[in-house]
C-alpha atoms as a PDB file:
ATOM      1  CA  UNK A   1      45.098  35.032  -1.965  1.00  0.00           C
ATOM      2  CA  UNK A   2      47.656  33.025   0.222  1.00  0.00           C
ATOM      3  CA  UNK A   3      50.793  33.487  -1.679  1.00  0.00           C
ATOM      4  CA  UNK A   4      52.261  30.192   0.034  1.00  0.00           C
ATOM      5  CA  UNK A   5      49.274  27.975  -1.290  1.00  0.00           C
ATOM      6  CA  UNK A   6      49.167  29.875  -4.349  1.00  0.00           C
ATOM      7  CA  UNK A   7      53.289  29.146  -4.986  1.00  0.00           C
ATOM      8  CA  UNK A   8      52.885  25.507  -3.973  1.00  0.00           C
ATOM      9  CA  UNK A   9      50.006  24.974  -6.651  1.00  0.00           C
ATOM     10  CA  UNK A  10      52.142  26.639  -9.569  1.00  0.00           C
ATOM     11  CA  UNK A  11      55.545  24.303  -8.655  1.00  0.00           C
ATOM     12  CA  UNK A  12      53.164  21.418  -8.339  1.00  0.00           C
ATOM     13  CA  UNK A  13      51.735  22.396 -11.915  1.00  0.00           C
ATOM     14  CA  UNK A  14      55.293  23.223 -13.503  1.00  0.00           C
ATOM     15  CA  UNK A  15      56.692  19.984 -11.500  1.00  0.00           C
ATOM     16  CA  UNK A  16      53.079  17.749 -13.608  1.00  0.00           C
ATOM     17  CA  UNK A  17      54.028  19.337 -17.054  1.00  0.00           C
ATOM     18  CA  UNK A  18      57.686  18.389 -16.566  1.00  0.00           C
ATOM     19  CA  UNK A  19      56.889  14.667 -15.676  1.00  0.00           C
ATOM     20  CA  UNK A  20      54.671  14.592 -18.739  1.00  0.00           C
ATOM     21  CA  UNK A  21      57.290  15.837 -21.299  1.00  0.00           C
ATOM     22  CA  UNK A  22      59.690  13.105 -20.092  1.00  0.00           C
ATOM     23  CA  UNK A  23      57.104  10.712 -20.018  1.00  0.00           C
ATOM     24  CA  UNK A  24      56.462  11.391 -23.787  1.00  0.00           C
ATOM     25  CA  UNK A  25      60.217  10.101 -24.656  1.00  0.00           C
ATOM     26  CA  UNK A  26      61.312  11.103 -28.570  1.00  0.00           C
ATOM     27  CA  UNK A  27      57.971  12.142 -30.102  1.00  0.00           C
ATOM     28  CA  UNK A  28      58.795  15.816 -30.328  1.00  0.00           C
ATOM     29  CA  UNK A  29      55.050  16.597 -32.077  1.00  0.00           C
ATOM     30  CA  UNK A  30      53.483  15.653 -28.715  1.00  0.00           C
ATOM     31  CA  UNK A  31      55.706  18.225 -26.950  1.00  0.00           C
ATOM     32  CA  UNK A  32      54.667  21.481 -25.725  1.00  0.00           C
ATOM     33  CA  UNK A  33      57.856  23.572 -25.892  1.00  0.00           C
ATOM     34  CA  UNK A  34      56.551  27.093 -24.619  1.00  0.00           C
ATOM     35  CA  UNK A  35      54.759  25.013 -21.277  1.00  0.00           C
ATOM     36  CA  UNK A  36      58.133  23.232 -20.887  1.00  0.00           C
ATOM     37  CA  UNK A  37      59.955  26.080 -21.102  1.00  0.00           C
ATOM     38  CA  UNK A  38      57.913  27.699 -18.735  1.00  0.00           C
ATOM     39  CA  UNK A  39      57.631  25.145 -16.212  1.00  0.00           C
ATOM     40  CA  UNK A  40      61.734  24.875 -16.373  1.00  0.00           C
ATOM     41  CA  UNK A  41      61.905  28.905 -15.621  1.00  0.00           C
ATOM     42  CA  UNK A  42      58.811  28.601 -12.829  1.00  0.00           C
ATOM     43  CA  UNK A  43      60.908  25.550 -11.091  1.00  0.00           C
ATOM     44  CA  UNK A  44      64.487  27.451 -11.798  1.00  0.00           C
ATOM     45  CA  UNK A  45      63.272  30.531 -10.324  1.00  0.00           C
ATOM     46  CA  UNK A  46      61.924  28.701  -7.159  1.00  0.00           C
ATOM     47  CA  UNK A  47      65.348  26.945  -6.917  1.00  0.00           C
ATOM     48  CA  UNK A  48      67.443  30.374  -7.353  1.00  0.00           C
ATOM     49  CA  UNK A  49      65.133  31.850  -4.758  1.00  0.00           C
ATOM     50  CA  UNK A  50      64.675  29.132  -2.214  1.00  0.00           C
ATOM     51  CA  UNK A  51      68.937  29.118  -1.859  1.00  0.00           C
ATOM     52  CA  UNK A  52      69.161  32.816  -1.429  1.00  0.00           C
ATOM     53  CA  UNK A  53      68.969  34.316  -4.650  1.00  0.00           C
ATOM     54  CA  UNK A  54      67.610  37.498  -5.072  1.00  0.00           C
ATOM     55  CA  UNK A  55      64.399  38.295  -6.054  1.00  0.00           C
ATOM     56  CA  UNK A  56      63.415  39.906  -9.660  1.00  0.00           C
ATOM     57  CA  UNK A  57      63.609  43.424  -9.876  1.00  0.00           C
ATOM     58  CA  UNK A  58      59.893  43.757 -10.817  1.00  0.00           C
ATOM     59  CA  UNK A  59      59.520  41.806  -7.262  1.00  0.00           C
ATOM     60  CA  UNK A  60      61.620  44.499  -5.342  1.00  0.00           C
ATOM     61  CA  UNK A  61      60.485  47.810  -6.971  1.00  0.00           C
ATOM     62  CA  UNK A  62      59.636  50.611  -4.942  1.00  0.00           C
ATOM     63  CA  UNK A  63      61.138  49.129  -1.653  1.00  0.00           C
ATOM     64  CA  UNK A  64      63.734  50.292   0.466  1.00  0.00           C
ATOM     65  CA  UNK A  65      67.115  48.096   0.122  1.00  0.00           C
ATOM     66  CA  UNK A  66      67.225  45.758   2.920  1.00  0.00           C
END
């Protein structure tokens, strides 16, 4: 697997399902909360990371500090 492709597929996903739940306006029954939620934490997690952040713990275990 090619983590790079395999990242850019899962933003462009999260990045779909968050045009689509604006796109639905105020009809909350058409609304997938847990898949918005999700796509907000995939595309906040990419943000945090891609300024710096630090990676997850889960991410890091088992490696040397840097």
């Amino acid at each position: 697997m090619d983590p790079n492709e395999c990242l850019r597929l899962i933003i462009e996903c999260a990045e779909d399902i968050l045009r689509r739940d604006a796109s639905l306006g105020d009809r909350p029954q058409a609304h997938d909360p847990t898949g918005v939620q999700l796509a907000n934490l995939i595309t906040g997690l990419d943000s945090w990371l891609s300024k710096g952040g630090f990676p997850p713990r889960r991410w890091t275990a088992g490696r040397p500090p840097a």
